[in-house]
N, C-alpha and C. Protein backbone atom coordinates (compact mmCIF):
# COMPACT_ATOMS: atom_id res chain seq x y z
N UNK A 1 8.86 5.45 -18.41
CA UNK A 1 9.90 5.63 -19.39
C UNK A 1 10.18 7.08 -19.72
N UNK A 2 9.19 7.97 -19.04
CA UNK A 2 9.91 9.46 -19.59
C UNK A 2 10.55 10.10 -18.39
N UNK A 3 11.02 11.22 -18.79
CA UNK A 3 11.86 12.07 -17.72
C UNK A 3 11.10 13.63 -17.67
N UNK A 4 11.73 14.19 -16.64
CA UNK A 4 11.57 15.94 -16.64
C UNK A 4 12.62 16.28 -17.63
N UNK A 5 12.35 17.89 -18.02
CA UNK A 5 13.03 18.34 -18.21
C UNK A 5 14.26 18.58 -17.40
N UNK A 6 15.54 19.10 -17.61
CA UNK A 6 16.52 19.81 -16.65
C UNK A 6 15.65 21.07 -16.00
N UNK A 7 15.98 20.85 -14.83
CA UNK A 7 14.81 21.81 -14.21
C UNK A 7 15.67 22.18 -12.43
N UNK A 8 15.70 23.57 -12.57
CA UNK A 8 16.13 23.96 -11.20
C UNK A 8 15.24 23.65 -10.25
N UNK A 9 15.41 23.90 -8.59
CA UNK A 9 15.03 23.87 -7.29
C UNK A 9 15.86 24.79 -6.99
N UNK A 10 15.23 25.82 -7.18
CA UNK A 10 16.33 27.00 -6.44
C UNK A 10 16.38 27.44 -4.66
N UNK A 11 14.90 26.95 -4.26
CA UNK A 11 14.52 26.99 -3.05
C UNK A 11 14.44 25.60 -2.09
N UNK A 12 14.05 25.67 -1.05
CA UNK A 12 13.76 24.45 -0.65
C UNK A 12 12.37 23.99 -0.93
N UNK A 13 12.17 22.59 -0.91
CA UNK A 13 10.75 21.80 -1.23
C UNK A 13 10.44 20.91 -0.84
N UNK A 14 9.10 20.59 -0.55
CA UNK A 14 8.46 19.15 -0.03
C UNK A 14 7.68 18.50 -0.97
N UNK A 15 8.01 17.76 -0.74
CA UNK A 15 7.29 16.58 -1.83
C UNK A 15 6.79 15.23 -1.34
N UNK A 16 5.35 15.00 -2.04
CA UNK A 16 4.53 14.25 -1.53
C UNK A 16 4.12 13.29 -2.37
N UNK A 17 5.05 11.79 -1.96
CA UNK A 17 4.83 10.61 -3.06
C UNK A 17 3.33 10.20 -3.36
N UNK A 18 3.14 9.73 -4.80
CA UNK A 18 1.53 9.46 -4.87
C UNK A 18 1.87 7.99 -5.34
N UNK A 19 1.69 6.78 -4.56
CA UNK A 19 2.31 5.46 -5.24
C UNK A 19 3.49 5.56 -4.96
N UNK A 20 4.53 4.26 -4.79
CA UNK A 20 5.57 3.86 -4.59
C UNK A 20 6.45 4.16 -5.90
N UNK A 21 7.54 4.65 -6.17
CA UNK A 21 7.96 5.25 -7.48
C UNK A 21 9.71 4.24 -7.18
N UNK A 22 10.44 3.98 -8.57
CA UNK A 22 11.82 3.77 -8.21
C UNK A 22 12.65 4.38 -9.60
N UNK A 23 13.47 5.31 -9.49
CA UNK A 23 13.70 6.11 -10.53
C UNK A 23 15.39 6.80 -10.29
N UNK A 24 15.56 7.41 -11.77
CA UNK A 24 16.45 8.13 -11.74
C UNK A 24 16.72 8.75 -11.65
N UNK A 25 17.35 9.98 -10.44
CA UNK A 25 17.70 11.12 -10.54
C UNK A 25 19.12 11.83 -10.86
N UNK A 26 19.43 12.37 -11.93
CA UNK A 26 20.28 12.93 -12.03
C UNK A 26 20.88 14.41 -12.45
N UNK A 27 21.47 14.75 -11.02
CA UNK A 27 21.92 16.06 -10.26
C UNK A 27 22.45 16.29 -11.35
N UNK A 28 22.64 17.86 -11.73
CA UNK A 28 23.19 18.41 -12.93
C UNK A 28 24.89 18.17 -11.99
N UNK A 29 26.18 18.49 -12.23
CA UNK A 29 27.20 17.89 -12.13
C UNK A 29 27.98 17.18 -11.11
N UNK A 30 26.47 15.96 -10.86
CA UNK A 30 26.74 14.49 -10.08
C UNK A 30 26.92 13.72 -10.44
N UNK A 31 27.03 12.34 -10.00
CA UNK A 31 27.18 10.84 -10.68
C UNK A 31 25.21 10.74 -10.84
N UNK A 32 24.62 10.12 -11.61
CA UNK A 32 23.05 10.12 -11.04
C UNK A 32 23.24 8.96 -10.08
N UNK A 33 22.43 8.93 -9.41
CA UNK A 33 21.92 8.30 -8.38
C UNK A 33 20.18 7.58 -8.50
N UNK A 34 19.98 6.40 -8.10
CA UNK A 34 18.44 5.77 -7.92
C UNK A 34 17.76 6.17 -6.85
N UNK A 35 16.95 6.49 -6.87
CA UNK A 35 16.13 7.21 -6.12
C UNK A 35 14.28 6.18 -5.96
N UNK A 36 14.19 5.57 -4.50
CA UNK A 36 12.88 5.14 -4.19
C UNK A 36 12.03 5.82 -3.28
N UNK A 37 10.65 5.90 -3.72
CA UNK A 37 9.94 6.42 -2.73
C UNK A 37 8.55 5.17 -2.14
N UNK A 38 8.14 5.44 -1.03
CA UNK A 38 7.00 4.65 -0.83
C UNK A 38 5.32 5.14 -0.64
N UNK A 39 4.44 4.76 -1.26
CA UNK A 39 3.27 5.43 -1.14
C UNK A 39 2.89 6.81 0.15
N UNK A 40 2.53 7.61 -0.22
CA UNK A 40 2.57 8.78 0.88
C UNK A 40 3.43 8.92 1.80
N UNK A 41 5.10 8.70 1.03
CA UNK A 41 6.28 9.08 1.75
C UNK A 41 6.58 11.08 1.06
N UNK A 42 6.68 11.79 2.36
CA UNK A 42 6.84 12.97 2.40
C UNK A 42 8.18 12.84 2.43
N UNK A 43 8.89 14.06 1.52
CA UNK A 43 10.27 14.17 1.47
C UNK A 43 10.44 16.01 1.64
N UNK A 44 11.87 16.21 2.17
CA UNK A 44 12.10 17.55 2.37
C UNK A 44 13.61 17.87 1.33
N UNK A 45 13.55 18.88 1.19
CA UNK A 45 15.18 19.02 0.16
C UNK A 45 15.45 20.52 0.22
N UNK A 46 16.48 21.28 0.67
CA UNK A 46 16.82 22.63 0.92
C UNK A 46 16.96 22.95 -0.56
N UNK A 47 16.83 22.36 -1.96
CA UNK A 47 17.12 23.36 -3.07
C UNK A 47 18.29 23.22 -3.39
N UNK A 48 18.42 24.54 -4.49
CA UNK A 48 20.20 24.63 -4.97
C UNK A 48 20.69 23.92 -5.90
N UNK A 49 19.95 23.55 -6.09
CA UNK A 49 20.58 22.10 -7.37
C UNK A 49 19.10 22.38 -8.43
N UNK A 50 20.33 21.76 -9.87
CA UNK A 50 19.15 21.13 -11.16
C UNK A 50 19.32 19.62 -11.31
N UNK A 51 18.42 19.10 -11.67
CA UNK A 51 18.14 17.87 -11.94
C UNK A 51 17.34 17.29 -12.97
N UNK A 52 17.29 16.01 -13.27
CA UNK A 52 16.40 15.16 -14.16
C UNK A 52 15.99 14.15 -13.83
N UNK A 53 14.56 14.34 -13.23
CA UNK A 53 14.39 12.87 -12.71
C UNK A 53 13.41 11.92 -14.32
N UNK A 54 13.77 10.75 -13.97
CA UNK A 54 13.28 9.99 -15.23
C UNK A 54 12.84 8.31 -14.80
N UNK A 55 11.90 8.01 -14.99
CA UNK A 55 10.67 7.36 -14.62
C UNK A 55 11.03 5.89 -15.58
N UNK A 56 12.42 5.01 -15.27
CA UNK A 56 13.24 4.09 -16.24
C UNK A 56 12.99 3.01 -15.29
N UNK A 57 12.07 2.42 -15.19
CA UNK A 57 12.29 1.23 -13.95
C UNK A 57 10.39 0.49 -14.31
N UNK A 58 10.20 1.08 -15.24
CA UNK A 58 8.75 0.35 -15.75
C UNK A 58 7.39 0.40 -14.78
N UNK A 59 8.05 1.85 -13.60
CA UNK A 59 6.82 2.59 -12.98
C UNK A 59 6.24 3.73 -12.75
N UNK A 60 5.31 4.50 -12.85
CA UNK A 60 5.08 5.64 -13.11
C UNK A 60 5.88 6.30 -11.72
N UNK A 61 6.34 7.93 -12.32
CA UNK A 61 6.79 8.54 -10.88
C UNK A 61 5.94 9.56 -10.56
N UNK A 62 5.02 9.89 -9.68
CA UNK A 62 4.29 10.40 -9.44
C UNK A 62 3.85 11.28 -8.23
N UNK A 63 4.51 12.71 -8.00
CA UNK A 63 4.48 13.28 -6.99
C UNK A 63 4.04 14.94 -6.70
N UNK A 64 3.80 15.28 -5.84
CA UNK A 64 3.30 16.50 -5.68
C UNK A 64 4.51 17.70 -4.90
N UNK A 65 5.31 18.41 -5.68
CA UNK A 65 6.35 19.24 -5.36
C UNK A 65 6.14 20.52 -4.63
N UNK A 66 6.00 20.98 -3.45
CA UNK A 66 5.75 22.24 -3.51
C UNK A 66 6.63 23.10 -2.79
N UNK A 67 7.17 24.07 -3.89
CA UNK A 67 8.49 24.67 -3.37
C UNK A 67 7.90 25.76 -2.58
N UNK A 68 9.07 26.53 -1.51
CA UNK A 68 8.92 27.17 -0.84
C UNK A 68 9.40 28.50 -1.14
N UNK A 69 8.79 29.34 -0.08
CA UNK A 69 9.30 30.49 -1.16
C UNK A 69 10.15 31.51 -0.58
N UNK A 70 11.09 30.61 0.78
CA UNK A 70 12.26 31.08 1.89
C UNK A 70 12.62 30.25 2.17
N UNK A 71 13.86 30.64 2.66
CA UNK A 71 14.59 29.59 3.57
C UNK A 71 14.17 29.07 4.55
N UNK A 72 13.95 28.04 4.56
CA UNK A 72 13.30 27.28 6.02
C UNK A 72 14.03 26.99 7.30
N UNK A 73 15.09 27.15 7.15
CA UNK A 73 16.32 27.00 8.91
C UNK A 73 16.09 25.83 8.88
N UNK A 74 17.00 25.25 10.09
CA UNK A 74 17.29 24.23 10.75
C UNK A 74 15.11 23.02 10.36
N UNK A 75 15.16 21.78 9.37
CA UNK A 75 14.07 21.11 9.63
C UNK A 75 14.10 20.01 10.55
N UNK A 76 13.32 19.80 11.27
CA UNK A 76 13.23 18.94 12.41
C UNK A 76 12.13 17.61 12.42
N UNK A 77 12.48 16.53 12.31
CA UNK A 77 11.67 15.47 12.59
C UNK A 77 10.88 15.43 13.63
N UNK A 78 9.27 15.21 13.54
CA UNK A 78 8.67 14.96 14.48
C UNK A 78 8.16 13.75 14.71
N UNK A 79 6.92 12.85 14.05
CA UNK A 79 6.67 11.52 14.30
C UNK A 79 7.28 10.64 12.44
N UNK A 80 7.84 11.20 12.24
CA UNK A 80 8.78 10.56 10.80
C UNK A 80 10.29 10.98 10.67
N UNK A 81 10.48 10.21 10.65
CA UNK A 81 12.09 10.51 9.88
C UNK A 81 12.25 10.90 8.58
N UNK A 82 11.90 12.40 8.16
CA UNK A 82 11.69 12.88 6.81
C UNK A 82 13.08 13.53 6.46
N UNK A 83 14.15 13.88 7.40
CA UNK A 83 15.32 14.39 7.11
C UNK A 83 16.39 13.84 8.37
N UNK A 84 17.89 13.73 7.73
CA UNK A 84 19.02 13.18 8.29
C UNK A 84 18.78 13.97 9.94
N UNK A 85 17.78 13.35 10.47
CA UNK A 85 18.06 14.07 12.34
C UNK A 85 17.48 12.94 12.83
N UNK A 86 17.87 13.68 14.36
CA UNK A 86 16.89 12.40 15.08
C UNK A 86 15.31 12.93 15.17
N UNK A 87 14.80 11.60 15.94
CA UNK A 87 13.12 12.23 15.95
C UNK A 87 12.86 13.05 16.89
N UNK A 88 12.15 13.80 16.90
CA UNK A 88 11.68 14.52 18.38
C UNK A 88 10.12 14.59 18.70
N UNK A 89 9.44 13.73 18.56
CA UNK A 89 8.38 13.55 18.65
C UNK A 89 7.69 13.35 20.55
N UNK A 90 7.01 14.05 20.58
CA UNK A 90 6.28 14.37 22.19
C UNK A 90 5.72 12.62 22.16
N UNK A 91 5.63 12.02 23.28
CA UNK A 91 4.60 11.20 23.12
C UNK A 91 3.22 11.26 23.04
N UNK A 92 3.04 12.32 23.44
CA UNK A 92 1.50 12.46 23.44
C UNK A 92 0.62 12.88 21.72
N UNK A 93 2.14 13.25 20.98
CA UNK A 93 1.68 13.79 19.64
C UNK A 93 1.94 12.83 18.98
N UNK A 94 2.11 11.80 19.20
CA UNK A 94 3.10 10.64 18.06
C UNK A 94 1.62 10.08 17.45
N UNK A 95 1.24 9.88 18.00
CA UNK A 95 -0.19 8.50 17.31
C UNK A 95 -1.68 9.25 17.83
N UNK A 96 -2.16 10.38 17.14
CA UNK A 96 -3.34 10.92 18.30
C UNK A 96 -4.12 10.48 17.50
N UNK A 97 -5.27 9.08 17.92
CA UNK A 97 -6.40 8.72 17.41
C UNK A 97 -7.58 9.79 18.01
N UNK A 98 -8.34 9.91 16.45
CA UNK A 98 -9.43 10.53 16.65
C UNK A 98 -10.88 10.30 16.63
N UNK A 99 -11.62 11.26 16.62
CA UNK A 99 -13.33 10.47 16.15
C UNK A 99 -13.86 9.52 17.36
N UNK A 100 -14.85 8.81 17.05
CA UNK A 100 -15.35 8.19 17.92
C UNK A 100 -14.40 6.39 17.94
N UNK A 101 -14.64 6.41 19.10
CA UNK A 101 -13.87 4.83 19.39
C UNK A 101 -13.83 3.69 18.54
N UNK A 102 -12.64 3.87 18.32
CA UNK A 102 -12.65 1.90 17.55
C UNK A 102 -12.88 2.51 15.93
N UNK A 103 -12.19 3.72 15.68
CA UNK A 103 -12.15 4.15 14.26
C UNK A 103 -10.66 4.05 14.13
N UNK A 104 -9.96 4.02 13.03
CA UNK A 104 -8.77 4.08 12.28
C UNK A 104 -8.14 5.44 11.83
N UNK A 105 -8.72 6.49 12.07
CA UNK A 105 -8.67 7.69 12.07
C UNK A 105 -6.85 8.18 12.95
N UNK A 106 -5.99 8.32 12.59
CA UNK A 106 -4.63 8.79 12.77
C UNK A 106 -4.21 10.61 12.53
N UNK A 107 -4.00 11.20 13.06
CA UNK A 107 -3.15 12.49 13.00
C UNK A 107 -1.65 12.11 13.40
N UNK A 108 -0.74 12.46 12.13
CA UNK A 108 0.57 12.23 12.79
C UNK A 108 1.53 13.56 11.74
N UNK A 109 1.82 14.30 13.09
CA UNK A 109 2.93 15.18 12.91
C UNK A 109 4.12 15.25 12.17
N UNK A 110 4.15 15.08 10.86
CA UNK A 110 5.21 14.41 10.39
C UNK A 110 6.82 15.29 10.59
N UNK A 111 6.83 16.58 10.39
CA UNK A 111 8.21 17.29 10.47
C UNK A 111 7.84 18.92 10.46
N UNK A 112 8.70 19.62 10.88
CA UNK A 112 8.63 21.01 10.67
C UNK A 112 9.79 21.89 10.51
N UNK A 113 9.38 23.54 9.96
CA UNK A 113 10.59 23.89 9.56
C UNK A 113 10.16 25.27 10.54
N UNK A 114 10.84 26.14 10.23
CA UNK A 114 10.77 27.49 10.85
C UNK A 114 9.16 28.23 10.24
N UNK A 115 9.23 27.46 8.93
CA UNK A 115 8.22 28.45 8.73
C UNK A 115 6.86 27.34 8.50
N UNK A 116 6.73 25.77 8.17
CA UNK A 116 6.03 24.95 8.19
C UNK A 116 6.10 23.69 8.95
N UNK A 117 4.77 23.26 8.84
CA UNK A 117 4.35 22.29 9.82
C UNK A 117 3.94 21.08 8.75
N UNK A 118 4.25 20.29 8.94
CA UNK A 118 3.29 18.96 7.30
C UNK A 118 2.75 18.20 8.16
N UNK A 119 1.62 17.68 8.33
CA UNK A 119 0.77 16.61 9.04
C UNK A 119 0.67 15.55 8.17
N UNK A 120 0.28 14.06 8.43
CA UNK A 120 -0.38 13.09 7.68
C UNK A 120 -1.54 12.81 8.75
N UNK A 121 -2.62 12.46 7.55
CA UNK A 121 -4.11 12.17 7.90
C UNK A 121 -4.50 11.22 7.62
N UNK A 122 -4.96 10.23 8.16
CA UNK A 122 -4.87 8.73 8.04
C UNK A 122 -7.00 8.34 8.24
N UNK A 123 -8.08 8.62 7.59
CA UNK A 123 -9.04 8.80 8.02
C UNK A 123 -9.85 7.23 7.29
N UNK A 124 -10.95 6.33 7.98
CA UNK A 124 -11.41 5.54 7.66
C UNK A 124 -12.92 6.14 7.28
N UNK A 125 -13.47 5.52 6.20
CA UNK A 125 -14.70 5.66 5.61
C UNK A 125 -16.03 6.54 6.59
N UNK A 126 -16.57 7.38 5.84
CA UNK A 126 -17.45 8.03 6.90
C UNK A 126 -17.25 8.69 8.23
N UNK A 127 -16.10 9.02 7.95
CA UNK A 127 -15.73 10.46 8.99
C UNK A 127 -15.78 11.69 8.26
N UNK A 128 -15.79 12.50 9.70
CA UNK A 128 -15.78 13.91 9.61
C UNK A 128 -14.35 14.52 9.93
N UNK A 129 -13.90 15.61 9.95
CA UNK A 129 -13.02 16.23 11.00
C UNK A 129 -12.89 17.42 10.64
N UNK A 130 -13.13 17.91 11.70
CA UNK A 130 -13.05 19.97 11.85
C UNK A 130 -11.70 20.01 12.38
N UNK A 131 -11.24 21.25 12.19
CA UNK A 131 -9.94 21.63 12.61
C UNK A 131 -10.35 22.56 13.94
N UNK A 132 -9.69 22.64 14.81
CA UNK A 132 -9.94 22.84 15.91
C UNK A 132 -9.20 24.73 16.30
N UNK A 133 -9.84 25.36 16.86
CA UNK A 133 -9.61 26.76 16.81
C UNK A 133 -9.29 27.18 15.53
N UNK A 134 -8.62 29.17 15.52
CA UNK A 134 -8.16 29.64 14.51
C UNK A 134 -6.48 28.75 13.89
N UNK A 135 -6.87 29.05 12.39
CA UNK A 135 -5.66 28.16 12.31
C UNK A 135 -4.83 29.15 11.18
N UNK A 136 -3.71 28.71 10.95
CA UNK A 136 -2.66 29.17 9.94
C UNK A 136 -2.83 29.15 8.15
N UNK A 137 -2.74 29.94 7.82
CA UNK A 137 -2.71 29.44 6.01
C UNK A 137 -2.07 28.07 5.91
N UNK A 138 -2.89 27.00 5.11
CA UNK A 138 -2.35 25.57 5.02
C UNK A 138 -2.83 25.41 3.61
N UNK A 139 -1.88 24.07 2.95
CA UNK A 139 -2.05 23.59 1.80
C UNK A 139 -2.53 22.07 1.91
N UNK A 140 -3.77 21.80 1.42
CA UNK A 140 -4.17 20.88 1.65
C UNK A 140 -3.81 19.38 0.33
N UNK A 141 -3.18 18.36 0.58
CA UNK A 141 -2.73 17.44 -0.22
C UNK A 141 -3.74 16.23 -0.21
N UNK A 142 -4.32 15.69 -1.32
CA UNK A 142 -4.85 14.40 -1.19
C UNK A 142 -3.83 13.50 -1.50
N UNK A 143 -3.93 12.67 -0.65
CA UNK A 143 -3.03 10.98 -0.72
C UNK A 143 -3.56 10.43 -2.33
N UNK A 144 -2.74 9.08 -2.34
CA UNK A 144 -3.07 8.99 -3.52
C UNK A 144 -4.15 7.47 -3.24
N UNK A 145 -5.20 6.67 -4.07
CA UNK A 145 -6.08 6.56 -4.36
C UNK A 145 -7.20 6.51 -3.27
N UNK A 146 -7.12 8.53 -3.09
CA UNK A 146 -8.05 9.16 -1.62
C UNK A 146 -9.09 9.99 -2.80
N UNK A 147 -10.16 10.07 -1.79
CA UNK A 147 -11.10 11.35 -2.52
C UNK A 147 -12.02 11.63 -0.97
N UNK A 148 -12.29 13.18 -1.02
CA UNK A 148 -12.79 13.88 0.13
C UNK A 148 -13.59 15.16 -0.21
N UNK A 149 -14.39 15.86 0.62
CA UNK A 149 -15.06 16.62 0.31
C UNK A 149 -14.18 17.96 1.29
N UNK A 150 -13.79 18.69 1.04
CA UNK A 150 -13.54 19.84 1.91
C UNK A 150 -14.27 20.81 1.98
N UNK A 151 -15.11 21.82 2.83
CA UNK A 151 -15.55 22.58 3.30
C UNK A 151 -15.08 23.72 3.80
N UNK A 152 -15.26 24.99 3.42
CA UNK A 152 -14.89 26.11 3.93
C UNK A 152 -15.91 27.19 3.80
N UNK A 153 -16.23 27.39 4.92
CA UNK A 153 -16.94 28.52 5.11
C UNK A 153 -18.45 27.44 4.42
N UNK A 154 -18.91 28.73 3.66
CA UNK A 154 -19.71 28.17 2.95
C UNK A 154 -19.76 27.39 1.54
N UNK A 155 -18.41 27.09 0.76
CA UNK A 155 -17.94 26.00 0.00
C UNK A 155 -17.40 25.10 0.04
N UNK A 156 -17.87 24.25 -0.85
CA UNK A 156 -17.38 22.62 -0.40
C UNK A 156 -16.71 21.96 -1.86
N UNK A 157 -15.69 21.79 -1.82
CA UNK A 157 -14.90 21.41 -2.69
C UNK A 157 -14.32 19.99 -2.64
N UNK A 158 -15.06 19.01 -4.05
CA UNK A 158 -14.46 17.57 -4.07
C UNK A 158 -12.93 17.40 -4.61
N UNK A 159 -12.40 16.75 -3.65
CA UNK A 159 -11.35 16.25 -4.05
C UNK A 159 -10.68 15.06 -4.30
N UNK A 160 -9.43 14.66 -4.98
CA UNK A 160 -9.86 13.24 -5.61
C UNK A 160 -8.01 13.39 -5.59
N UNK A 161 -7.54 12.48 -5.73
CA UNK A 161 -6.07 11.95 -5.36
C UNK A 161 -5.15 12.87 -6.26
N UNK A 162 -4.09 13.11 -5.28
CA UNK A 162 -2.91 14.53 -5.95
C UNK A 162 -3.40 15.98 -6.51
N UNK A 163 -4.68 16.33 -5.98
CA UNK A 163 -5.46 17.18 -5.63
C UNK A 163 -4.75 17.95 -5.07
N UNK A 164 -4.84 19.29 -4.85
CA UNK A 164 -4.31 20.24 -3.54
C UNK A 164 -5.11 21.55 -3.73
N UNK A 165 -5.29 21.74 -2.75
CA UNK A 165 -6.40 23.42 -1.95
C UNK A 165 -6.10 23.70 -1.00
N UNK A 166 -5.37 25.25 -1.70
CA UNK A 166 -5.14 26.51 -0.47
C UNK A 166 -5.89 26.83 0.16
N UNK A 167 -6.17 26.98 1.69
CA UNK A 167 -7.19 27.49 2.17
C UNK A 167 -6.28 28.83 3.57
N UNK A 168 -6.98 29.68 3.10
CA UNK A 168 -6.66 30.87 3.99
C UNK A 168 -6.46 30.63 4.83
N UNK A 169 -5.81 31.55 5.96
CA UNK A 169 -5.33 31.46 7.75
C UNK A 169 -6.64 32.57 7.93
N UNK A 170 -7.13 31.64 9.31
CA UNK A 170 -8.39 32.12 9.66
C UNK A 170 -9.86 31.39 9.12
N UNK A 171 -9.93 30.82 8.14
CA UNK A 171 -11.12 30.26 7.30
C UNK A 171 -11.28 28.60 7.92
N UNK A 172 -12.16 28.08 8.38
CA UNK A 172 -12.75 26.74 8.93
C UNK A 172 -12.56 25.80 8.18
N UNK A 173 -12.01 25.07 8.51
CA UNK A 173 -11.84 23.60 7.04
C UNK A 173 -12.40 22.46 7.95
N UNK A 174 -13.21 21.88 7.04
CA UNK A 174 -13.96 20.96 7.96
C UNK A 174 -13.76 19.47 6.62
N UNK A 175 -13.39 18.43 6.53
CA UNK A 175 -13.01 17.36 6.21
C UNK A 175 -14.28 16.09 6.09
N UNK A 176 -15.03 15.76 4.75
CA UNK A 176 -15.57 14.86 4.53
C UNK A 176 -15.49 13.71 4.12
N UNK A 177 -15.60 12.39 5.00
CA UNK A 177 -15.09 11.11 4.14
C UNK A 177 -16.12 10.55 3.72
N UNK A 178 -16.48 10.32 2.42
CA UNK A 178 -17.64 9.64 2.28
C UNK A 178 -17.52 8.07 1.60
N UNK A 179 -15.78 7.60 1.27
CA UNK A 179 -15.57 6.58 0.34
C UNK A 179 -16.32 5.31 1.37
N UNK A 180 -16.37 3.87 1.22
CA UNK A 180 -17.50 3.09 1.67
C UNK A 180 -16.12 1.80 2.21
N UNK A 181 -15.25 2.24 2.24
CA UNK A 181 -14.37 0.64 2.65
C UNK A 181 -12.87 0.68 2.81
N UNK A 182 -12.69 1.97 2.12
CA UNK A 182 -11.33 2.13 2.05
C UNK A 182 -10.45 4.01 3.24
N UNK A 183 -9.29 3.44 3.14
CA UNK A 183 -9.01 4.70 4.61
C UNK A 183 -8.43 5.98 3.63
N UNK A 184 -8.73 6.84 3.78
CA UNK A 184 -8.33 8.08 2.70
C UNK A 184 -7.29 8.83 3.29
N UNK A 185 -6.15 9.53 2.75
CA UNK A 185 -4.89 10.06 3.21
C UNK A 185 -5.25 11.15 2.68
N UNK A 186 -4.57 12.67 3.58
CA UNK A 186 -4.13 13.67 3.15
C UNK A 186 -3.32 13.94 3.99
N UNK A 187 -2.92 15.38 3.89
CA UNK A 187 -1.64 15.58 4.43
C UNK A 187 -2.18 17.09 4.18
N UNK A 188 -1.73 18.26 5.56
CA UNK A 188 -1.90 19.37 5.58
C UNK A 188 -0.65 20.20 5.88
N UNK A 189 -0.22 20.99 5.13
CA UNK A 189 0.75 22.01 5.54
C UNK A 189 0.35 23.49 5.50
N UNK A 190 1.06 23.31 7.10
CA UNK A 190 0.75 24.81 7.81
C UNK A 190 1.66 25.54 8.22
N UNK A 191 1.19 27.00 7.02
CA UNK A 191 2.27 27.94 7.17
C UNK A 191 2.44 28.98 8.22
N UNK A 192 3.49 29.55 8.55
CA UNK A 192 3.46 30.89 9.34
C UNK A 192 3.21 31.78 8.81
N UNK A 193 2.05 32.77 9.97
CA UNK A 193 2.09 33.96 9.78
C UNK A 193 3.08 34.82 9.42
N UNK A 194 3.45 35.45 8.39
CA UNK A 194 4.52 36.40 8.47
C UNK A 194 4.21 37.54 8.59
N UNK A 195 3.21 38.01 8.26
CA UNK A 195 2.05 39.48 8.67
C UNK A 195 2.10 39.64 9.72
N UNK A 196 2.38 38.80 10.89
CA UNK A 196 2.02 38.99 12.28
C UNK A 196 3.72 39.52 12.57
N UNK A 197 4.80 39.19 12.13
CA UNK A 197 6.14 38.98 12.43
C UNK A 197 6.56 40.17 12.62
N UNK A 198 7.45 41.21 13.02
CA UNK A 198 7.79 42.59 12.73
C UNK A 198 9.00 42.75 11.90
């Protein structure tokens, strides 16, 4: 039953549903429009607009926004349809099961922009997962009713649903599942170097 404030998006942003939400959004001088999301549905939006979203449909709206802080160019679908394109997903990247055999464990590429990459992580009880070589500054998202242990370097940080931890480009992130029955979601976004760029 409550709303945001009127509140700009001056940039572009991704946003990461926690629970299935069905709500009102209304664009500062639009008609409003209803707006649904579905449990760990990732959304993309170039900005430019104010709005009020408001939570009138007798379910909580519950999501994780994180604006960007450039223009992102042309975004491209990879194994989701997160924006008006077609997919372009490799086959070999669409569904890469991991871990040892006969686990539930999923990596799926969800979309990218010029300057980010968003993954979904689909992991069943009592896994591990290291990230593999040097990697990019990424923002790490917990799904929603997920909890995980993350590791870096030598700290290990619990995390627990709509959670998020920056972890440096260059620094080891290594991924703990310890829940006993249930499959835990996150979602990683990985930024570009711009230090490296000229």
């Amino acid at each position: 039953g409550e709303s945001t404030l009127l509140h700009a998006h001056n940039m572009p942003y991704i946003a990461v549903s926690l629970g299935a939400a069905d709500f009102a959004n209304d664009v500062a001088g639009k008609p409003e429009v209803r707006g649904k999301t579905v449990n760990g549905q990732v959304s993309y939006s170039r900005g430019a607009f104010a709005h009020v979203a408001r939570a009138d449909a007798g379910v909580p709206f519950t999501n994780i926004t994180i604006e960007l802080l450039r223009p992102q160019g042309e975004p491209r679908n990879l194994f989701q349809k997160v924006v008006d394109a077609p997919l372009n997903c490799p086959s070999d990247s669409c569904n890469q099961p991991a871990g040892s055999p006969g686990t539930e464990m999923k990596i799926k590429p969800l979309f990218a922009t010029d300057d980010v990459l968003v993954t979904s992580f689909a992991f069943p009880a009592k896994e591990t997962y290291s990230e593999p070589g040097t990697q990019r500054a990424r923002l790490l998202v917990v799904g929603e009713d997920s909890e995980l242990q993350a590791q870096i370097d030598d700290r290990t940080a619990s995390l627990a649903s709509g959670e998020v931890l920056w972890v440096e480009a260059g620094k080891k992130l290594t991924i703990l599942i310890s829940g006993e029955s249930k499959v835990t979601h996150f979602f990683v976004l990985r930024f570009k170097d711009h230090s490296a760029t000229p």
